[in-house]
C-alpha atoms as a PDB file:
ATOM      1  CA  UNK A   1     130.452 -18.146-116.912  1.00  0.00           C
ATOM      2  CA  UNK A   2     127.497 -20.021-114.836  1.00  0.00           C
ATOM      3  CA  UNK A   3     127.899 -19.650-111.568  1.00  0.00           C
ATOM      4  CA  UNK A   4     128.734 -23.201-110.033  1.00  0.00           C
ATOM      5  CA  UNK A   5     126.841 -22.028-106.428  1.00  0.00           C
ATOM      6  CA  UNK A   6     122.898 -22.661-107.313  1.00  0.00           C
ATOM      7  CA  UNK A   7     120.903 -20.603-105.347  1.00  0.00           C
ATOM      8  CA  UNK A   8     118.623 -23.246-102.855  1.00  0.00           C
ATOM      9  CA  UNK A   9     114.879 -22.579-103.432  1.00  0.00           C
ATOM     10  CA  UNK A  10     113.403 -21.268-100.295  1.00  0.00           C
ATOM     11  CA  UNK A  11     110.408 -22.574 -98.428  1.00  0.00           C
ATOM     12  CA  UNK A  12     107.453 -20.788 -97.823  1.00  0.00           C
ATOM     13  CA  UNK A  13     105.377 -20.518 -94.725  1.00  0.00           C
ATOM     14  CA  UNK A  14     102.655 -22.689 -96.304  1.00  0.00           C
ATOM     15  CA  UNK A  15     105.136 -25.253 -97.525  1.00  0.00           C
ATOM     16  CA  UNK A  16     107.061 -25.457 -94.119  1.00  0.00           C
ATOM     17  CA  UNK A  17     104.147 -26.197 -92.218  1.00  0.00           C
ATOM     18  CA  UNK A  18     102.379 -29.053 -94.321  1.00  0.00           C
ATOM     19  CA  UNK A  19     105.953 -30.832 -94.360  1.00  0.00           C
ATOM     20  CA  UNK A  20     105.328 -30.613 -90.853  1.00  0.00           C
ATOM     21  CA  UNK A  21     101.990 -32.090 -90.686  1.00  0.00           C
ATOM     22  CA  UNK A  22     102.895 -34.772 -93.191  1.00  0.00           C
ATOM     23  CA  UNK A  23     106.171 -35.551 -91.082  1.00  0.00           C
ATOM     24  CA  UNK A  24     103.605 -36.193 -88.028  1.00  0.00           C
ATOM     25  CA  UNK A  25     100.759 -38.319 -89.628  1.00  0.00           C
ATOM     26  CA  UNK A  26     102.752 -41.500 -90.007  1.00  0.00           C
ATOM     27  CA  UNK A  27     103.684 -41.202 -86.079  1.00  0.00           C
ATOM     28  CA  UNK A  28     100.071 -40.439 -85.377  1.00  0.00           C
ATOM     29  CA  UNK A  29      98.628 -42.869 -87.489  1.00  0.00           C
ATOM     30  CA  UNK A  30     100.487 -45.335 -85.736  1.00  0.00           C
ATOM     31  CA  UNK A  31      99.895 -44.513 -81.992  1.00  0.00           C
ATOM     32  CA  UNK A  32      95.943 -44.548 -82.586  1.00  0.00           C
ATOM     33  CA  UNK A  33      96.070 -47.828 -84.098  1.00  0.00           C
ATOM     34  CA  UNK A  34      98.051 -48.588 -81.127  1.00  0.00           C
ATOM     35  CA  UNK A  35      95.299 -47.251 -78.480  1.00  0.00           C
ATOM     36  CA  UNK A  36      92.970 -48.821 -80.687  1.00  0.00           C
ATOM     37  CA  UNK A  37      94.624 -52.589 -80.630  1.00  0.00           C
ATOM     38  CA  UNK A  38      95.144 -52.092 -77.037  1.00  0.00           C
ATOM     39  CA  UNK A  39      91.381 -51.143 -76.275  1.00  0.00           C
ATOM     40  CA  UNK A  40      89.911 -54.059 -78.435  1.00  0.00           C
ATOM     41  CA  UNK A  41      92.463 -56.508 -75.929  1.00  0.00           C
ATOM     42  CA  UNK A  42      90.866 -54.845 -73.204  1.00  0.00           C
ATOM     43  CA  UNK A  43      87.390 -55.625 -74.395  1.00  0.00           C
ATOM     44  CA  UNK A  44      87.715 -59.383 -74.843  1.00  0.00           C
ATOM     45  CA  UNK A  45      89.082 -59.805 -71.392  1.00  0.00           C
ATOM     46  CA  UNK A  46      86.594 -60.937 -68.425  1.00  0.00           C
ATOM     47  CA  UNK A  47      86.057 -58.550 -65.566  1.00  0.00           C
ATOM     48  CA  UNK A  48      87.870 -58.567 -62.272  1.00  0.00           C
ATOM     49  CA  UNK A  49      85.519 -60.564 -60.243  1.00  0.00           C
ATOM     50  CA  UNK A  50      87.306 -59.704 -56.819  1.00  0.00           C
ATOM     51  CA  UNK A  51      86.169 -56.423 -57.133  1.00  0.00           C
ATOM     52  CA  UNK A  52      83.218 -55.699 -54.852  1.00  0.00           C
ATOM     53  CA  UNK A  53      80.692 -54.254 -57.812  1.00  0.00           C
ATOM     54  CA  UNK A  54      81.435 -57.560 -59.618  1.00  0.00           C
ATOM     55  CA  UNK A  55      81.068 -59.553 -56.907  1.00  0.00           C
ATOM     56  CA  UNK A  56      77.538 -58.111 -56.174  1.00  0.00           C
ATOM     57  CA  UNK A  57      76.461 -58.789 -60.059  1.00  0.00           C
ATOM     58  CA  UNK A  58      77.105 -61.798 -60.378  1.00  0.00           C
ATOM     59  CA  UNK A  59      75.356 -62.132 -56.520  1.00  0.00           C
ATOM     60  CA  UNK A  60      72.513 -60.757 -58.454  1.00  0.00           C
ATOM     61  CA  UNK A  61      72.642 -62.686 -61.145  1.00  0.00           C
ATOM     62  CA  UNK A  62      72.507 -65.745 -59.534  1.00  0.00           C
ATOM     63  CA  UNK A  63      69.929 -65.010 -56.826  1.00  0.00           C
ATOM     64  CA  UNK A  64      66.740 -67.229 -56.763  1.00  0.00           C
ATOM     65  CA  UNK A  65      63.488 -66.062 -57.858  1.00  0.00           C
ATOM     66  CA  UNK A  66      61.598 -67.613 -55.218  1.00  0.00           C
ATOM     67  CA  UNK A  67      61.868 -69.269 -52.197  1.00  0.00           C
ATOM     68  CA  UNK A  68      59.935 -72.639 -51.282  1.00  0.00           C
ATOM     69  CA  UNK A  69      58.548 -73.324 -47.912  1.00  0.00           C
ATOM     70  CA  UNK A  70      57.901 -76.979 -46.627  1.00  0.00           C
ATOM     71  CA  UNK A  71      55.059 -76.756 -44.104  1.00  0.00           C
ATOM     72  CA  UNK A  72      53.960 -79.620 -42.372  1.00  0.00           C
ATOM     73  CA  UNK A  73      50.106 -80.056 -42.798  1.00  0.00           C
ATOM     74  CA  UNK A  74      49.760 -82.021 -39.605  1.00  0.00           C
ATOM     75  CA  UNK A  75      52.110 -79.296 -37.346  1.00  0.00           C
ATOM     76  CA  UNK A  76      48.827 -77.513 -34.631  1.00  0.00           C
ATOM     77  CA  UNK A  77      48.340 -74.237 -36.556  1.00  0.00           C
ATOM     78  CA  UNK A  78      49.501 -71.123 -34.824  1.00  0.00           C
ATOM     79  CA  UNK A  79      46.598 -67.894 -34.841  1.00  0.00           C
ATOM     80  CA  UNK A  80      48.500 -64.586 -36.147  1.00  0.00           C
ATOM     81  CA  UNK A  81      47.850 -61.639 -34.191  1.00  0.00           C
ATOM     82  CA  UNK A  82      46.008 -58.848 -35.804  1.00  0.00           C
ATOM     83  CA  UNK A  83      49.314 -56.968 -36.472  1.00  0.00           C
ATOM     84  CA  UNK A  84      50.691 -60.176 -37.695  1.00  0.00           C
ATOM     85  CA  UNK A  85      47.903 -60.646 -40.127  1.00  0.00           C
ATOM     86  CA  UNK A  86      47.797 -56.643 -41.218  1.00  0.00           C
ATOM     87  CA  UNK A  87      51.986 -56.552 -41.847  1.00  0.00           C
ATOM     88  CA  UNK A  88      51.122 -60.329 -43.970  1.00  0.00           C
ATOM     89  CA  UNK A  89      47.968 -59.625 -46.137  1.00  0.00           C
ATOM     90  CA  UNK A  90      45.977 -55.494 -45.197  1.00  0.00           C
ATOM     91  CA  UNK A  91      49.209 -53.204 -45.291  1.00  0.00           C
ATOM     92  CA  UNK A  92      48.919 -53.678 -49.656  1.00  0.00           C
ATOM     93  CA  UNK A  93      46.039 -51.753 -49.795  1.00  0.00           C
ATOM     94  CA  UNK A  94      45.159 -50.528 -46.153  1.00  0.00           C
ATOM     95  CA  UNK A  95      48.779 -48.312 -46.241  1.00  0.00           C
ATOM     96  CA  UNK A  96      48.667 -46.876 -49.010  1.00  0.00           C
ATOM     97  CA  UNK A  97      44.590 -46.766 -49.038  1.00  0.00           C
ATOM     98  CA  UNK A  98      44.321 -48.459 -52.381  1.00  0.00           C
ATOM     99  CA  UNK A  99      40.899 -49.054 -54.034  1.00  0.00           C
ATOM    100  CA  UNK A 100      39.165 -47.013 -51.646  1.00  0.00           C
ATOM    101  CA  UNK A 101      40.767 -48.756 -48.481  1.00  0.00           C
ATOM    102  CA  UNK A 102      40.257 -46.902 -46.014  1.00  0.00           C
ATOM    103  CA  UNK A 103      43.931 -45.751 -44.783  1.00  0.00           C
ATOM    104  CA  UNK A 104      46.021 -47.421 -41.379  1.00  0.00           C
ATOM    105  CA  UNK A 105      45.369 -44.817 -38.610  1.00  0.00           C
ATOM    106  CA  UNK A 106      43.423 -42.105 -40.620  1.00  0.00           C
ATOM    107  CA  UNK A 107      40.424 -41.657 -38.492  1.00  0.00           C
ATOM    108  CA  UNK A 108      38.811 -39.629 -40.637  1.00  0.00           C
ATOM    109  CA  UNK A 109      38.389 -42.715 -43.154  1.00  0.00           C
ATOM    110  CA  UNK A 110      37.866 -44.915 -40.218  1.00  0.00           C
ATOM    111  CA  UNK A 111      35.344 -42.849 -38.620  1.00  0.00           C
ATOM    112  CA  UNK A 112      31.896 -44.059 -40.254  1.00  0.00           C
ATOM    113  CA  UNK A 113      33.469 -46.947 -40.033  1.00  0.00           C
ATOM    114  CA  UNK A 114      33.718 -47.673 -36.725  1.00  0.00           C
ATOM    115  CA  UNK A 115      30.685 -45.923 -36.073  1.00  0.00           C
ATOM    116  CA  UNK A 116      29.201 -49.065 -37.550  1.00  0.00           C
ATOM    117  CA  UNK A 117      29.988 -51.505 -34.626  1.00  0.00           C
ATOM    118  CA  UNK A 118      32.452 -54.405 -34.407  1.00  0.00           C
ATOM    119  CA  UNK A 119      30.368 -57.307 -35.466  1.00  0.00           C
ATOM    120  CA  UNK A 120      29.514 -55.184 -38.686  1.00  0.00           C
ATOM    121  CA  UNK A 121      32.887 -54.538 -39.585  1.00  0.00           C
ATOM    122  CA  UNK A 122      33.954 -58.215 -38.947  1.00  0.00           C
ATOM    123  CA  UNK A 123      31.384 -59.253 -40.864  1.00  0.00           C
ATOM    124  CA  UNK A 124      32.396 -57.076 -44.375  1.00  0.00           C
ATOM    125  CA  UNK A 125      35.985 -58.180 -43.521  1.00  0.00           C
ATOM    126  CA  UNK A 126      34.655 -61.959 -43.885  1.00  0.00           C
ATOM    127  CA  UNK A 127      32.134 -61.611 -46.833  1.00  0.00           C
ATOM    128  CA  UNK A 128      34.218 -58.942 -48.472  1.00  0.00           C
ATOM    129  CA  UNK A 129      32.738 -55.453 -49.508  1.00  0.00           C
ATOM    130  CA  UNK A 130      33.223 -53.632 -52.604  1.00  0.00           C
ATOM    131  CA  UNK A 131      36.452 -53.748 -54.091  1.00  0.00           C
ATOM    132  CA  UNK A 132      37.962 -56.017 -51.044  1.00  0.00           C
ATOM    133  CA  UNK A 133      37.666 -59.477 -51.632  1.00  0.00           C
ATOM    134  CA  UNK A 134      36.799 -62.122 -48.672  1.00  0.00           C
ATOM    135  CA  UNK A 135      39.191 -62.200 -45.522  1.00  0.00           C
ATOM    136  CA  UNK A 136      41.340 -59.574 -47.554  1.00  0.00           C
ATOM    137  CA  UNK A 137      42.035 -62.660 -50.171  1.00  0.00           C
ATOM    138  CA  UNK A 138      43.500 -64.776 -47.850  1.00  0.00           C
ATOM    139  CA  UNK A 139      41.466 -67.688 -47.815  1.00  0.00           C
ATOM    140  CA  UNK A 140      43.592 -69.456 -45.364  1.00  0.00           C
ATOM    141  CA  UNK A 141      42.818 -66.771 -41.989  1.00  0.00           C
ATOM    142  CA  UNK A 142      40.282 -68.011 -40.113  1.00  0.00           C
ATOM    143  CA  UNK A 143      37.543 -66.286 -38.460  1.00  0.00           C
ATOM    144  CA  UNK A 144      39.286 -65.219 -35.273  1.00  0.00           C
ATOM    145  CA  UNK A 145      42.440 -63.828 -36.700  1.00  0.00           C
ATOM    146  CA  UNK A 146      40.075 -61.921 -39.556  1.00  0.00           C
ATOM    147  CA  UNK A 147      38.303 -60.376 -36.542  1.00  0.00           C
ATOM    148  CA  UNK A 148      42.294 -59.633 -34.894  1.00  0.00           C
ATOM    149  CA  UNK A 149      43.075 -57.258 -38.204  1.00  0.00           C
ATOM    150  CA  UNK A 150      39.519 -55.570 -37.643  1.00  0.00           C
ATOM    151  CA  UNK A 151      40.346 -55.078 -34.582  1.00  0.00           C
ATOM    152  CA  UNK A 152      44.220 -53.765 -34.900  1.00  0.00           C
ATOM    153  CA  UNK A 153      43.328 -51.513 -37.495  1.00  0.00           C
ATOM    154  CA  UNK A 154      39.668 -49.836 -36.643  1.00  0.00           C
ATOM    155  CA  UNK A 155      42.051 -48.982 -32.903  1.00  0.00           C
ATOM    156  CA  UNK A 156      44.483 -47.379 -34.412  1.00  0.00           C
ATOM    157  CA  UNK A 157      42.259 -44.514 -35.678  1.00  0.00           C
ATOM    158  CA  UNK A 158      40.614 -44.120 -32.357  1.00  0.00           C
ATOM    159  CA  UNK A 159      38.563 -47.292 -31.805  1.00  0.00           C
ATOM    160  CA  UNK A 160      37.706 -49.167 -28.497  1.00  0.00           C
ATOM    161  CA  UNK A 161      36.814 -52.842 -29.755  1.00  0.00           C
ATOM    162  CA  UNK A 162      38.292 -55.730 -28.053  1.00  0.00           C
ATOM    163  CA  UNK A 163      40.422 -58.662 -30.237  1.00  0.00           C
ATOM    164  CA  UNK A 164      39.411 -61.849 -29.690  1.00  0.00           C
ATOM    165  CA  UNK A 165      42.252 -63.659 -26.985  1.00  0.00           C
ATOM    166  CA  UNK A 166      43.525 -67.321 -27.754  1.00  0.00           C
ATOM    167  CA  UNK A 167      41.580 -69.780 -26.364  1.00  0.00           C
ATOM    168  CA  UNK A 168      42.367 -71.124 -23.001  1.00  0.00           C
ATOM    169  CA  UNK A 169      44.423 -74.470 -23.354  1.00  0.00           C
ATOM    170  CA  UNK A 170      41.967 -77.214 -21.511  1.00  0.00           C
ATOM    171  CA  UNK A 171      43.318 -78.728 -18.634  1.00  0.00           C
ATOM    172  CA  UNK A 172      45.136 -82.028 -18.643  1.00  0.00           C
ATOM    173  CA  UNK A 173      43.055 -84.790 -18.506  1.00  0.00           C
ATOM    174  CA  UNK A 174      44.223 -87.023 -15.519  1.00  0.00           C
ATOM    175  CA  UNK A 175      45.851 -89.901 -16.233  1.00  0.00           C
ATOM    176  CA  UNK A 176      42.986 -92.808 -17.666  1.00  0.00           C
ATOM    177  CA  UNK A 177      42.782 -96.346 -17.243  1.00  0.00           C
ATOM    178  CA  UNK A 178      44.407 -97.598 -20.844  1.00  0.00           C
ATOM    179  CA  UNK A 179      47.697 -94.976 -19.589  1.00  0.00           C
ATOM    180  CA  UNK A 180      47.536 -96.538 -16.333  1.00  0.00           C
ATOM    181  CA  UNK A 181      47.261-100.351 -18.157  1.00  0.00           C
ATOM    182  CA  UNK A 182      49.517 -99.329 -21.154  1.00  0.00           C
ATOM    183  CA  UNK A 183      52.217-101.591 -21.985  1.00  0.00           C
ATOM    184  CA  UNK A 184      55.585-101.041 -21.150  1.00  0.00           C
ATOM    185  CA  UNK A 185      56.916 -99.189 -24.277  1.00  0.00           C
ATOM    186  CA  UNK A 186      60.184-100.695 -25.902  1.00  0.00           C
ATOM    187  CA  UNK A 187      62.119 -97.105 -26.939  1.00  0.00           C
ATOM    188  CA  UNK A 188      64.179 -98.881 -30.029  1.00  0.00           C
ATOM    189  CA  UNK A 189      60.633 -99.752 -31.342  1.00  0.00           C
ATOM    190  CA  UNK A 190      59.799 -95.915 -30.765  1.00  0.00           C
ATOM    191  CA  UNK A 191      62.469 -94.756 -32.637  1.00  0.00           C
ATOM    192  CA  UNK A 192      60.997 -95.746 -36.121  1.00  0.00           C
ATOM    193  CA  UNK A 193      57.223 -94.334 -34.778  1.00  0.00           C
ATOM    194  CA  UNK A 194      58.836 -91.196 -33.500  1.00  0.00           C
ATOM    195  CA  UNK A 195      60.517 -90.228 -37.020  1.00  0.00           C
ATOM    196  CA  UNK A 196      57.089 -90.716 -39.268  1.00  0.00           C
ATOM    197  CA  UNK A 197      54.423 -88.953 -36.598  1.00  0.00           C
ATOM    198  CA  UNK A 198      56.513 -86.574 -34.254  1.00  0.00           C
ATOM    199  CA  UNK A 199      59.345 -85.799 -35.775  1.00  0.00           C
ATOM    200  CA  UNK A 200      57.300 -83.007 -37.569  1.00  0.00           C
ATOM    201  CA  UNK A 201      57.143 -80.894 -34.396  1.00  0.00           C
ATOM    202  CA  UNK A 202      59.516 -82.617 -31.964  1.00  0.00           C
ATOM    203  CA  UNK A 203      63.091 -82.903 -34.173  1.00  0.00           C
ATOM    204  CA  UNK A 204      62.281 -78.865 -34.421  1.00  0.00           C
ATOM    205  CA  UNK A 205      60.838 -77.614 -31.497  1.00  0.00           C
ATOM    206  CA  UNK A 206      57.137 -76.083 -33.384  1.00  0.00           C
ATOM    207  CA  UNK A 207      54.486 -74.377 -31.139  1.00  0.00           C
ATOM    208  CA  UNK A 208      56.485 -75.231 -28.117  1.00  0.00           C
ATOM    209  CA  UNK A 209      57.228 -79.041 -28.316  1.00  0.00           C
ATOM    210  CA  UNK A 210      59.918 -79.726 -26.339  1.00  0.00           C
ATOM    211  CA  UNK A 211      62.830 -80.843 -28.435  1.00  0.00           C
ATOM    212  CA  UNK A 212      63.806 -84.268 -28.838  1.00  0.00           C
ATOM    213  CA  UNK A 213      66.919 -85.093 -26.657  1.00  0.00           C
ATOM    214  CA  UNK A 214      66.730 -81.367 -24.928  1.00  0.00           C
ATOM    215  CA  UNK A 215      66.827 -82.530 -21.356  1.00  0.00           C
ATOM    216  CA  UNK A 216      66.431 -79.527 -19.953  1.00  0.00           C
ATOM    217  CA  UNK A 217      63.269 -79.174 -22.315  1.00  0.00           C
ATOM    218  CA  UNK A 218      61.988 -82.193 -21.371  1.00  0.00           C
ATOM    219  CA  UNK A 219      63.247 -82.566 -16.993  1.00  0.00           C
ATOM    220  CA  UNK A 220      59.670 -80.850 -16.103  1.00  0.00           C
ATOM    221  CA  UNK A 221      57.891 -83.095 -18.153  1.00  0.00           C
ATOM    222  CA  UNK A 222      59.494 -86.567 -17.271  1.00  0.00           C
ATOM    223  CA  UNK A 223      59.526 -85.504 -13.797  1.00  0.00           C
ATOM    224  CA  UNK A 224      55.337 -85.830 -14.548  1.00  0.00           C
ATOM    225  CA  UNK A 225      55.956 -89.530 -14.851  1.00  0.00           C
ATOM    226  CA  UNK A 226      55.560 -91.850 -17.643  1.00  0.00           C
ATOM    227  CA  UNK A 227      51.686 -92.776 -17.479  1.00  0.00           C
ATOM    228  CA  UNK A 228      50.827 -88.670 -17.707  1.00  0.00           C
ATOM    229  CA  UNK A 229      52.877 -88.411 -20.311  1.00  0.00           C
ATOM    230  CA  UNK A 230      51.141 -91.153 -22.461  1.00  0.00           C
ATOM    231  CA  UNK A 231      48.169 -89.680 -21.153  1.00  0.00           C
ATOM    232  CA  UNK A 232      49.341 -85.912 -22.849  1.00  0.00           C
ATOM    233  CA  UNK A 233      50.287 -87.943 -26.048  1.00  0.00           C
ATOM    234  CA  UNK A 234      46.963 -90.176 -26.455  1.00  0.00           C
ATOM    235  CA  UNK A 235      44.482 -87.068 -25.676  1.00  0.00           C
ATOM    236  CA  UNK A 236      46.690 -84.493 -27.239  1.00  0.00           C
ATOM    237  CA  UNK A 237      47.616 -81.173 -25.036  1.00  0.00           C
ATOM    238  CA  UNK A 238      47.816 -77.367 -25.775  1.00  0.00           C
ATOM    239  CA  UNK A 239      49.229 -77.497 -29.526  1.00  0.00           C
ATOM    240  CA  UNK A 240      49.830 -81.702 -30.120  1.00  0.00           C
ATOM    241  CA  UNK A 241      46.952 -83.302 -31.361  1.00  0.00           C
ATOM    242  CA  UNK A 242      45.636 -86.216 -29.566  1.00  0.00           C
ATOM    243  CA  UNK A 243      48.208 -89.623 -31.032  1.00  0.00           C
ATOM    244  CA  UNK A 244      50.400 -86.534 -32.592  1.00  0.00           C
ATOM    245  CA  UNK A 245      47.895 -86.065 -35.543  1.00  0.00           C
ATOM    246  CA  UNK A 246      47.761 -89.671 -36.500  1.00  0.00           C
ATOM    247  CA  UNK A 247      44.547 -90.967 -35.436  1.00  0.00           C
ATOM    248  CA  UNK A 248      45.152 -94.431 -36.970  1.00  0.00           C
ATOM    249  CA  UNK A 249      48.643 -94.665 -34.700  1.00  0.00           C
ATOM    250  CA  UNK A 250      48.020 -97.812 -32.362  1.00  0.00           C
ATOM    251  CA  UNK A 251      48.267 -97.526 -28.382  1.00  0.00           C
ATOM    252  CA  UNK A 252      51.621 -99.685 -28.658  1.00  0.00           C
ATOM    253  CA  UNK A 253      53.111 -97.873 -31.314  1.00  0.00           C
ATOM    254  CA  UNK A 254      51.915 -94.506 -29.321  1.00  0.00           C
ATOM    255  CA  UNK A 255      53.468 -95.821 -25.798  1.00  0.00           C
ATOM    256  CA  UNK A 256      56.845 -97.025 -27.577  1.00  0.00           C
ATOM    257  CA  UNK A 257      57.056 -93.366 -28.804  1.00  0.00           C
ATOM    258  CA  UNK A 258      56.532 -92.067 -25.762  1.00  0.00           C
ATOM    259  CA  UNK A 259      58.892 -94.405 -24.298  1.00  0.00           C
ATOM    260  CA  UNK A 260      61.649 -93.324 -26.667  1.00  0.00           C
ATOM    261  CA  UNK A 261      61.156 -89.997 -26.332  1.00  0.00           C
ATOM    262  CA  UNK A 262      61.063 -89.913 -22.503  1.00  0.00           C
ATOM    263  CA  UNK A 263      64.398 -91.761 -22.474  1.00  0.00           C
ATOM    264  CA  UNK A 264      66.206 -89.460 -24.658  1.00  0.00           C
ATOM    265  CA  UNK A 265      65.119 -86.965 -22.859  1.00  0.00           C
ATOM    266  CA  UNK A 266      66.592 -87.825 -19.682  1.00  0.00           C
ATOM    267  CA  UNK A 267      64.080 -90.179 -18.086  1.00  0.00           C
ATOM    268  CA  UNK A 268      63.954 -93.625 -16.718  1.00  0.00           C
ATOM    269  CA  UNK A 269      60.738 -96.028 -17.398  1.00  0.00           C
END
């Protein structure tokens, strides 16, 4: 007779464990297409921008490249002291002693230098010598504040020179006959003159001008009187150009500015 129990073929080792790695691939498979779906999601969306680091690249991004200055090419020019003119236009090559420059406070560079005298030095700083061009390449310094940065720098490595001071403001000229005769001004005319000539220095307070409508700015000065302070405007005083820069600017127009100025300053006429 056959034997109605058949025997089960059993499993080897080998067999066992590749059912077992082919029961696992499927689940696998799918979990890495998962990651892979959920990474790709991930990637499309936009970055948190409340975070600080994004915040500060898009900051960057967006920065300008340059910044544009409006100067005002009737304002009194200010001199730069020679520190202010080394930190603007020597420190590029006098810091690091580029091109042969003879290095900020190394008085061993400075040495035969200075042993040339003042005047000498100013004068190579002005022409330019070697591989430094004239006034340092700064067109725009004039003689006295060229002779500053001389100055500034040949003392820091041990010399004695002296800088050239400012220039003593002249006196006040005393009140003249066409201030003493001048019109009464009319401020509401003044108002219009005031905003094309002095607005430049006055709305802002430049090289000291008192500021229009700061009474305590402007209590010394009306307590001068009306006729001096024509006289200051017409003949110009420490920084302000005689009329304000505007040499074509009639007496009237001049003495209505005045006017309108004085008033909103506090004064009477």
């Amino acid at each position: 007779m056959a034997d109605s129990h058949a025997k089960m073929t059993q499993a080897t080792p080998q067999e066992i464990i590749i059912s077992v790695l082919a029961g696992l691939f499927a689940p696998l498979l799918a979990i890495f297409l998962i990651v892979m779906l959920v990474l790709s999601i991930q990637d499309k969306h936009l970055p948190d921008t409340t975070s600080e680091a994004a915040q500060k690249a898009t900051l960057d991004r967006i920065k300008p490249f340059a910044h544009l200055v409006a100067l005002d090419a009737n304002a009194p020019k200010v001199e730069k002291s020679g520190q202010e003119v080394f930190d603007a236009v020597c420190t590029t090559c006098h810091t690091p002693g580029a091109l042969g420059a003879p290095k900020f406070g190394n008085k061993g560079d400075w040495g035969p230098r200075i042993s040339q005298g003042y005047e000498t030095l100013i004068k190579h700083a002005l022409e330019g010598i070697r591989q430094m061009p004239p006034r340092g390449g700064d067109g725009d310094l004039s003689d006295t504040e060229v002779a500053r940065a001389v100055a500034y720098m040949a003392d820091a490595a041990g010399a004695k020179f002296k800088a050239p001071e400012a220039a003593a403001p002249a006196a006040p000229a005393a009140p003249t006959a066409a201030a003493a005769s001048a019109a009464k001004p009319d401020p509401s005319k003044g108002k219009a003159v005031y905003e094309a000539n002095c607005a430049a220095c006055h709305a802002t307070g430049v090289a000291g001008a008192p500021k229009m409508g700061d009474k305590a700015a402007w209590g010394p000065r009306v307590s001068q009187g009306y006729a001096t302070l024509y006289s200051h405007a017409l003949n110009g005083i420490r920084g302000m150009p005689a009329k304000g820069g505007n040499a074509g600017l009639s007496e009237a127009d001049l003495a209505n500015a005045v006017g309108f100025l004085m008033t909103q300053g506090g004064g009477k006429l």
